[in-house]
N, C-alpha and C. Protein backbone atom coordinates (compact mmCIF):
# COMPACT_ATOMS: atom_id res chain seq x y z
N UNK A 1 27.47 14.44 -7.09
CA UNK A 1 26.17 13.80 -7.20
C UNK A 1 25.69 13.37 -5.82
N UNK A 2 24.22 13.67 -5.59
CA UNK A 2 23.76 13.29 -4.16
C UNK A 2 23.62 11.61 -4.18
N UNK A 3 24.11 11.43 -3.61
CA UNK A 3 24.03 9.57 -3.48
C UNK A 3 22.85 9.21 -1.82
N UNK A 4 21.60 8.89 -2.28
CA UNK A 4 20.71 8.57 -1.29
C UNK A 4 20.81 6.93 -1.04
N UNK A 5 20.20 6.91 0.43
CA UNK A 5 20.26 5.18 0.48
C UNK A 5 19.60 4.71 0.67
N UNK A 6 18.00 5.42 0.38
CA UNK A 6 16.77 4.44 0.35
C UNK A 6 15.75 5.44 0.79
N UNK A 7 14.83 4.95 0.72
CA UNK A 7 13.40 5.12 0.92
C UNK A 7 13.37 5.16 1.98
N UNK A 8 12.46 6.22 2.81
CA UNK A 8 12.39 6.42 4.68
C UNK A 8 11.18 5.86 4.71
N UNK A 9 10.25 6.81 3.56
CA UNK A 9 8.48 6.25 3.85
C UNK A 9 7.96 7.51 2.54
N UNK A 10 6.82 6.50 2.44
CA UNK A 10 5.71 7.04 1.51
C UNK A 10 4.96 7.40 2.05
N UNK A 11 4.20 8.36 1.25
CA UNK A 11 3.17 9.16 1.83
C UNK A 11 2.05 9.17 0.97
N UNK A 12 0.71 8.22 1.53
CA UNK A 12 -0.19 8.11 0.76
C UNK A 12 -1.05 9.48 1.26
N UNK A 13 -2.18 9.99 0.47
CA UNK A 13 -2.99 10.80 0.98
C UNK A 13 -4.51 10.37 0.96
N UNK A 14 -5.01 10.84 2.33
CA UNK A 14 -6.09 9.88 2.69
C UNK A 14 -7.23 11.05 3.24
N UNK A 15 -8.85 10.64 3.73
CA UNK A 15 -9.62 11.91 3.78
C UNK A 15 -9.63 12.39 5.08
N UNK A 16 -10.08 10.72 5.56
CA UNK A 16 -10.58 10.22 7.04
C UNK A 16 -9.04 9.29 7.74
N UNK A 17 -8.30 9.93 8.39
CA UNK A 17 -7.24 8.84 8.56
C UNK A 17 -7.36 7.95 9.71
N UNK A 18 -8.60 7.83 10.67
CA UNK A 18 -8.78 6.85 11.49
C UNK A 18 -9.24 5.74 10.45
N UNK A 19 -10.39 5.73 9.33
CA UNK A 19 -10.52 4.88 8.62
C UNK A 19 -9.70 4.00 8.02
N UNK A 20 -8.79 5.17 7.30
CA UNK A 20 -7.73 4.61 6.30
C UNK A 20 -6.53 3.48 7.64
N UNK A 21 -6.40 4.23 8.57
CA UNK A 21 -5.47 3.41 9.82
C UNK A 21 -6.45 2.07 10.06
N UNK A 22 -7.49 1.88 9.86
CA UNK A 22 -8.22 0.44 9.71
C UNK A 22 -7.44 -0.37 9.18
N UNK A 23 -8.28 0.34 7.74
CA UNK A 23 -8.02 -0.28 6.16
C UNK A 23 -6.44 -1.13 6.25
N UNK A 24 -5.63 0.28 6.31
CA UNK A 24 -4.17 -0.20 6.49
C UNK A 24 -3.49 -1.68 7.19
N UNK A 25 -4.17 -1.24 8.72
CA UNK A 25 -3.31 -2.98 9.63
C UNK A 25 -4.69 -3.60 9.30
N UNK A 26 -5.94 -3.48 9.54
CA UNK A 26 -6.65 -4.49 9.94
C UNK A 26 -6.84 -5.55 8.29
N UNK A 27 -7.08 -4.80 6.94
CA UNK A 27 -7.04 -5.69 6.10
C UNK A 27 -5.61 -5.91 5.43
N UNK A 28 -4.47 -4.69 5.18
CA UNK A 28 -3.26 -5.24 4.93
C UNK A 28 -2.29 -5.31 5.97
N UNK A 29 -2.65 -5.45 7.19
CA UNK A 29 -1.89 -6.08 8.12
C UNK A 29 -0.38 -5.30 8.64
N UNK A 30 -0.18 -3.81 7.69
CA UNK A 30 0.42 -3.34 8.18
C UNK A 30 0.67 -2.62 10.24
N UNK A 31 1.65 -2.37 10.86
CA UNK A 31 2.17 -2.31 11.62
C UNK A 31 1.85 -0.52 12.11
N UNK A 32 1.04 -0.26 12.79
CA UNK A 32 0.90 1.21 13.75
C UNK A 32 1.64 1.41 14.34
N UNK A 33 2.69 2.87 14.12
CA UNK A 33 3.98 2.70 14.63
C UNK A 33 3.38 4.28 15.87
N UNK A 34 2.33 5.45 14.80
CA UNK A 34 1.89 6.66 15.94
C UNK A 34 1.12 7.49 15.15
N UNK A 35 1.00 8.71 15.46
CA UNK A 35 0.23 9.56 15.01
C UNK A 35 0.67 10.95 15.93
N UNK A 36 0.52 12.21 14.32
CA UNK A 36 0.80 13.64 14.82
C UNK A 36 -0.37 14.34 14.42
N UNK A 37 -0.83 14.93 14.82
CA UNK A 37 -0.99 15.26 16.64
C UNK A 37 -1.50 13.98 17.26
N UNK A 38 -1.03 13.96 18.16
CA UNK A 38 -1.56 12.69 19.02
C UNK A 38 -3.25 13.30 19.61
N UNK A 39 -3.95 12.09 19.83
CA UNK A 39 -5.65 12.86 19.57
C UNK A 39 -6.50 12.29 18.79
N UNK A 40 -7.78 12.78 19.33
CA UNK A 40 -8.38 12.09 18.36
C UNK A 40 -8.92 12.38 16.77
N UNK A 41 -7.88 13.78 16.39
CA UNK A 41 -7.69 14.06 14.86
C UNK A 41 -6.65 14.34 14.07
N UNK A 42 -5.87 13.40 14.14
CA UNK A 42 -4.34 13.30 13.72
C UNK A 42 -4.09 13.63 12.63
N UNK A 43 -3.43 14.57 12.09
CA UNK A 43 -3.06 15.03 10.09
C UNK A 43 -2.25 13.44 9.55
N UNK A 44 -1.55 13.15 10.76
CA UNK A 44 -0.35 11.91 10.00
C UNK A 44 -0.57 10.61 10.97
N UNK A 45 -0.97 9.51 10.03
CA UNK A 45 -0.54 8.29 10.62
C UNK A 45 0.77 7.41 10.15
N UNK A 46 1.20 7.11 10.97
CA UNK A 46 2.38 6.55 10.85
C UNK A 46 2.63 4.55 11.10
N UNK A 47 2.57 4.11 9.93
CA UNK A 47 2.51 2.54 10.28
C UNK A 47 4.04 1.93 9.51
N UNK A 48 4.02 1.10 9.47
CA UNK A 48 5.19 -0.13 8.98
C UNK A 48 4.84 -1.21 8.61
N UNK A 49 5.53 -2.08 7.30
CA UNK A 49 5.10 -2.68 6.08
C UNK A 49 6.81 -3.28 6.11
N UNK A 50 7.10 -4.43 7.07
CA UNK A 50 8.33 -4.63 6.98
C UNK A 50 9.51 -3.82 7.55
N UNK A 51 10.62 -3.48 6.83
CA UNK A 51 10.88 -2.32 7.50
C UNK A 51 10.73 -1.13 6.55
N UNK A 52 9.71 -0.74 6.10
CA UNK A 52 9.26 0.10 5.15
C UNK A 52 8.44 0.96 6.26
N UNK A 53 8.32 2.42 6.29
CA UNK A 53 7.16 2.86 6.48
C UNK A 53 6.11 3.58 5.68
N UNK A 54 5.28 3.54 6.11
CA UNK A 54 4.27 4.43 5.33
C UNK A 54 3.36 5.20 6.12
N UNK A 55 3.10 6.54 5.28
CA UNK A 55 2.93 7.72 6.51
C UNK A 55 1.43 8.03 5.55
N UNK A 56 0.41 7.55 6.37
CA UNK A 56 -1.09 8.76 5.88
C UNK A 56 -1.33 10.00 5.92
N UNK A 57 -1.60 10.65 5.25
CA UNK A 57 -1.86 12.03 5.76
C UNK A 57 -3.02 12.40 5.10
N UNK A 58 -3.43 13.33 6.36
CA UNK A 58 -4.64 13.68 6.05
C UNK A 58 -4.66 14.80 4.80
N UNK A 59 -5.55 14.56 3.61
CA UNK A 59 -5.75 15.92 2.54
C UNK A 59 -7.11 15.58 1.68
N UNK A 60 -8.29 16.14 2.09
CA UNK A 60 -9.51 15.72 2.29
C UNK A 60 -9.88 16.83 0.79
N UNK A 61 -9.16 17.89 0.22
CA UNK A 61 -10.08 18.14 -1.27
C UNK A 61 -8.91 17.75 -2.46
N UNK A 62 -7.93 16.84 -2.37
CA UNK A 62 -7.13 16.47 -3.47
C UNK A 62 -8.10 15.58 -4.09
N UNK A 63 -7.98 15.61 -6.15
CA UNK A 63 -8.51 14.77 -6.94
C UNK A 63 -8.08 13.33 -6.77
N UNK A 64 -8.91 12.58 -6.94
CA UNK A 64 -8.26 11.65 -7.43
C UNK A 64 -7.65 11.38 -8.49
N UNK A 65 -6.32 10.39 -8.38
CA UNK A 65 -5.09 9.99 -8.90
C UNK A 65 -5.21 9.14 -10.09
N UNK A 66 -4.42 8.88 -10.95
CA UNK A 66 -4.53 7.81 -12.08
C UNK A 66 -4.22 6.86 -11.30
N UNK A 67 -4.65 5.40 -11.86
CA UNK A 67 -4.29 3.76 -11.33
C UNK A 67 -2.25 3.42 -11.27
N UNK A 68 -2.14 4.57 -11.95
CA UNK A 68 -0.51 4.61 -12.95
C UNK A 68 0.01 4.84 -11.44
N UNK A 69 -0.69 5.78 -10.57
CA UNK A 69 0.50 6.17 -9.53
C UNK A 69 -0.51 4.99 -8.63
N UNK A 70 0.69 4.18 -7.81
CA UNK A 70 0.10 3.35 -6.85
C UNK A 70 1.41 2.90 -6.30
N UNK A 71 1.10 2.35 -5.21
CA UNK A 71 2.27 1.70 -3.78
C UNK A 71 1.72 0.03 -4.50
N UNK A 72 3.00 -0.38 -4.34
CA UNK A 72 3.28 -2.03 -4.10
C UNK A 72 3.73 -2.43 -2.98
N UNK A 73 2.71 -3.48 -2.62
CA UNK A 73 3.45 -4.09 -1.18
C UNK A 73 4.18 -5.76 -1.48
N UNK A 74 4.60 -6.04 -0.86
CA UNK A 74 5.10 -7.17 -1.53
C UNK A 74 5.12 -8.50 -0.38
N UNK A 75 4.56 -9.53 -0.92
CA UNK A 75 4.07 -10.77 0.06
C UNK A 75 4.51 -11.92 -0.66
N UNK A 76 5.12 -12.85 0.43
CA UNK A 76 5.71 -14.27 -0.05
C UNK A 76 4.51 -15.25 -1.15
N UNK A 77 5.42 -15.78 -1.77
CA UNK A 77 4.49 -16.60 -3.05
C UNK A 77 3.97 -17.48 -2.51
N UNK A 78 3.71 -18.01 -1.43
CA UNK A 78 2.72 -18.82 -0.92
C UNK A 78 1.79 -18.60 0.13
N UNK A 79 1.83 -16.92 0.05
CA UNK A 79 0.56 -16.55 0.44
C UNK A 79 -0.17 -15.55 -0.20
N UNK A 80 0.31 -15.51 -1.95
CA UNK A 80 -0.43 -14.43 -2.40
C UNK A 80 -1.87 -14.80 -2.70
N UNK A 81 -2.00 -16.15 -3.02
CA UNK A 81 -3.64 -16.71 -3.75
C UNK A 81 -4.49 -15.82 -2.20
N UNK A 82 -4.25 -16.77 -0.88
CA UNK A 82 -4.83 -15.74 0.10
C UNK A 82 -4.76 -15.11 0.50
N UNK A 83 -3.99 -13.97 -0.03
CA UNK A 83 -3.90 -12.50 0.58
C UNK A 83 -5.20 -11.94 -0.61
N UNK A 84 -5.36 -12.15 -1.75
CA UNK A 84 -6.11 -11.97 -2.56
C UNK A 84 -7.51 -12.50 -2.24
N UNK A 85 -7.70 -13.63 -1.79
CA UNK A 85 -8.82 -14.23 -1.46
C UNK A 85 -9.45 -13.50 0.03
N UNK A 86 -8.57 -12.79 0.70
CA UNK A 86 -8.73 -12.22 1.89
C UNK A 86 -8.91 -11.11 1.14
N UNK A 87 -8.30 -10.48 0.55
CA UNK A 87 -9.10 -8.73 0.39
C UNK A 87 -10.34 -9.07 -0.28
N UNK A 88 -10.72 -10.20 -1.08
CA UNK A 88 -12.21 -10.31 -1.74
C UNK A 88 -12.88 -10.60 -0.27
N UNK A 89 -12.76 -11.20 0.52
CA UNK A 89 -13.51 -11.86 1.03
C UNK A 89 -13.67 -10.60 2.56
N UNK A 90 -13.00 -9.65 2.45
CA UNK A 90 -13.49 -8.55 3.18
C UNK A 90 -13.74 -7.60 2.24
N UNK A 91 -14.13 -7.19 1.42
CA UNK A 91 -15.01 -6.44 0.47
C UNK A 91 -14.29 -5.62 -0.36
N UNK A 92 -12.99 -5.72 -0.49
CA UNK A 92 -11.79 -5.00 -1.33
C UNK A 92 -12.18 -5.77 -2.89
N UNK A 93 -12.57 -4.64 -3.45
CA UNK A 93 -12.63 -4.71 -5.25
C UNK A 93 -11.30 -5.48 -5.67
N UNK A 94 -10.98 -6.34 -6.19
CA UNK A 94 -9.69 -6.56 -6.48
C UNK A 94 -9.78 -6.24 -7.91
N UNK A 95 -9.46 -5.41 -8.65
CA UNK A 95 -10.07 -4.80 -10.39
C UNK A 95 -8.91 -5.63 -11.21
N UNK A 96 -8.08 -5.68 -10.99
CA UNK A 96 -6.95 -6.58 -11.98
C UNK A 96 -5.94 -7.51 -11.27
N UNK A 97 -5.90 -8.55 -12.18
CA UNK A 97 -5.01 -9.62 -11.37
C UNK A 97 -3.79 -9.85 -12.51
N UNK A 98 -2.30 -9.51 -12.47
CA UNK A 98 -1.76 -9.51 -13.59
C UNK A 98 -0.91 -10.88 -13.24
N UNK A 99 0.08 -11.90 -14.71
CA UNK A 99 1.48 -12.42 -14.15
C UNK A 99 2.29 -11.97 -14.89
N UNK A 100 3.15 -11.17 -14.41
CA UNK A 100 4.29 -10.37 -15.64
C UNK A 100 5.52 -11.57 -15.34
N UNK A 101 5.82 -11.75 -16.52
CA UNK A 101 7.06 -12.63 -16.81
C UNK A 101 8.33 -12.16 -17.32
N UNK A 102 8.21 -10.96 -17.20
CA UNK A 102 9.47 -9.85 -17.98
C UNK A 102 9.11 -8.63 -17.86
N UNK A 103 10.37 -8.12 -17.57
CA UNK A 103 10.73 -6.20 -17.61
C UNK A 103 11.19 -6.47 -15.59
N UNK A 104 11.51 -5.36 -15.23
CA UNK A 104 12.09 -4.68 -14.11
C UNK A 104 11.65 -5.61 -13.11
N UNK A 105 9.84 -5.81 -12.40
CA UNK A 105 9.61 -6.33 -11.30
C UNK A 105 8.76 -7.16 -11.98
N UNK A 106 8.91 -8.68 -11.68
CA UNK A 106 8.12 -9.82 -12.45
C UNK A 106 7.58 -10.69 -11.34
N UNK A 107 6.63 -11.31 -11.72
CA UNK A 107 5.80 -11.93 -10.58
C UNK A 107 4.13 -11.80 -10.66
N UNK A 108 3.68 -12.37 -9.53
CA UNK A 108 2.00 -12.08 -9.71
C UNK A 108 1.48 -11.36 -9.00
N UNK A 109 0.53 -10.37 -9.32
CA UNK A 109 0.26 -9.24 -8.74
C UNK A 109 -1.15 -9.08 -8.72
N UNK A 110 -1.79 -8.44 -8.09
CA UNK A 110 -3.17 -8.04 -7.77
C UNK A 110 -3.73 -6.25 -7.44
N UNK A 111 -4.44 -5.74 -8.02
CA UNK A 111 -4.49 -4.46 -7.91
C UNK A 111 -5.78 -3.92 -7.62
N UNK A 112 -5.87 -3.01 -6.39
CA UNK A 112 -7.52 -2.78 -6.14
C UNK A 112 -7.16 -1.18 -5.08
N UNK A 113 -8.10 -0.86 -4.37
CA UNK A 113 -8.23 0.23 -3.97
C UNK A 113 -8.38 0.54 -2.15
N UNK A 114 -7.83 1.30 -1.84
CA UNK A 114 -8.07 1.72 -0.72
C UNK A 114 -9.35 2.66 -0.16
N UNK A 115 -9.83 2.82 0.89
CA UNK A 115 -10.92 3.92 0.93
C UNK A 115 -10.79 5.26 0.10
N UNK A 116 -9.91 5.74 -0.36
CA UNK A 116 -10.24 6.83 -0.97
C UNK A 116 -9.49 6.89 -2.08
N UNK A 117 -9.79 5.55 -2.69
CA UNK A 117 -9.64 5.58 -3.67
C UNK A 117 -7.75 5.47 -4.54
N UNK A 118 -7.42 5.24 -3.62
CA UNK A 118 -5.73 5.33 -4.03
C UNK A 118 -5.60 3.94 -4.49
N UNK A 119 -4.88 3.55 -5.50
CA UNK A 119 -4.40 2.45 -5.81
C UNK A 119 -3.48 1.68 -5.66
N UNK A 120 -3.33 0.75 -5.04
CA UNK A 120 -2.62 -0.23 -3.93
C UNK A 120 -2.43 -1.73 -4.80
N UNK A 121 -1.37 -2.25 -5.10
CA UNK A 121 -0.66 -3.73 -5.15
C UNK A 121 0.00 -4.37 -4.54
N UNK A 122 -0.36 -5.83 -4.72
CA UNK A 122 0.40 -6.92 -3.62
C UNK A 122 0.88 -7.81 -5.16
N UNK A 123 2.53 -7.83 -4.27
CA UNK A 123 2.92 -8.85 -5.53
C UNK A 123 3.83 -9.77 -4.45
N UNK A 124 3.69 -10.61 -5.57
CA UNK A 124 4.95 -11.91 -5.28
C UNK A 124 6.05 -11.70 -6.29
N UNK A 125 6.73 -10.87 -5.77
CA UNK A 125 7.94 -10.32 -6.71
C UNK A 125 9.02 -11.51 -6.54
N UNK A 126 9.41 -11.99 -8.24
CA UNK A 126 9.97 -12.95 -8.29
C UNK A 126 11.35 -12.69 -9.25
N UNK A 127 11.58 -11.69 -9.09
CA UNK A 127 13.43 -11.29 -9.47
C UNK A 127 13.61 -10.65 -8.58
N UNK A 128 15.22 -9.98 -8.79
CA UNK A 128 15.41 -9.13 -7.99
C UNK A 128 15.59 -7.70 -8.52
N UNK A 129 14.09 -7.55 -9.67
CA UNK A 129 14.23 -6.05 -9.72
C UNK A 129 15.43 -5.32 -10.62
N UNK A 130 15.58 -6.16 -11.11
CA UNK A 130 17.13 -5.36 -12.09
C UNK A 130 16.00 -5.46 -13.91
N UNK A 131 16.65 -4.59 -14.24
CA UNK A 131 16.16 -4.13 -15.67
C UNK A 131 17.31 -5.33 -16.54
């Protein structure tokens, strides 16, 4: 059996990836780590979310996705009210605000959209994730 030991990076897909490299650090504060081709029209951006990365790539005629597939980021419980109040208050739709109290990842969560439309959560994950 292949035994893996984690996650390297996700790969969201994006149209415009100088935009989406905004979106990314300037409203979720993630970390610009580079970009391939280096230039000013890069296929891949490359940032960090902790020690998580997450890789943009450019793919400008894919459909859009169900709400079902989406990235969770995850932020301390005493700064989720304003991490939420900060994506309203820079123009991020926030479409659902859940508090799950049971199953796998429990905590309070918030769910809204990126420029093109990909669906993105911030939680205050409050187990540790065991079923």
């Amino acid at each position: 059996m292949i035994k893996t030991k984690g996650i390297l990076h996700i790969t969201i897909p994006v149209s415009d990836p100088a935009r989406s490299r905004a979106f990314y650090t300037d409203i979720l504060g993630l970390e610009y780590v580079g970009q391939a081709p280096k230039g000013d029209n890069p296929h891949f951006v490359f940032l960090k979310s902790g020690a998580d990365y997450v890789v943009l790539g450019r793919e400008a005629s894919r459909e859009r996705f169900s709400d079902i597939i989406h990235h969770a980021f995850m932020v301390d419980g005493d700064a989720f009210d304003a991490t939420v109040a900060e994506l309203k208050a820079k123009g991020v739709d926030v479409f659902r605000e859940d508090q799950r109290d049971e199953g796998v990842f429990t905590g309070r969560s918030a769910y809204f959209h990126d420029p093109d439309n990909n669906a993105l959560e911030v939680i205050h994950l409050t187990n540790n994730a065991k079923a």
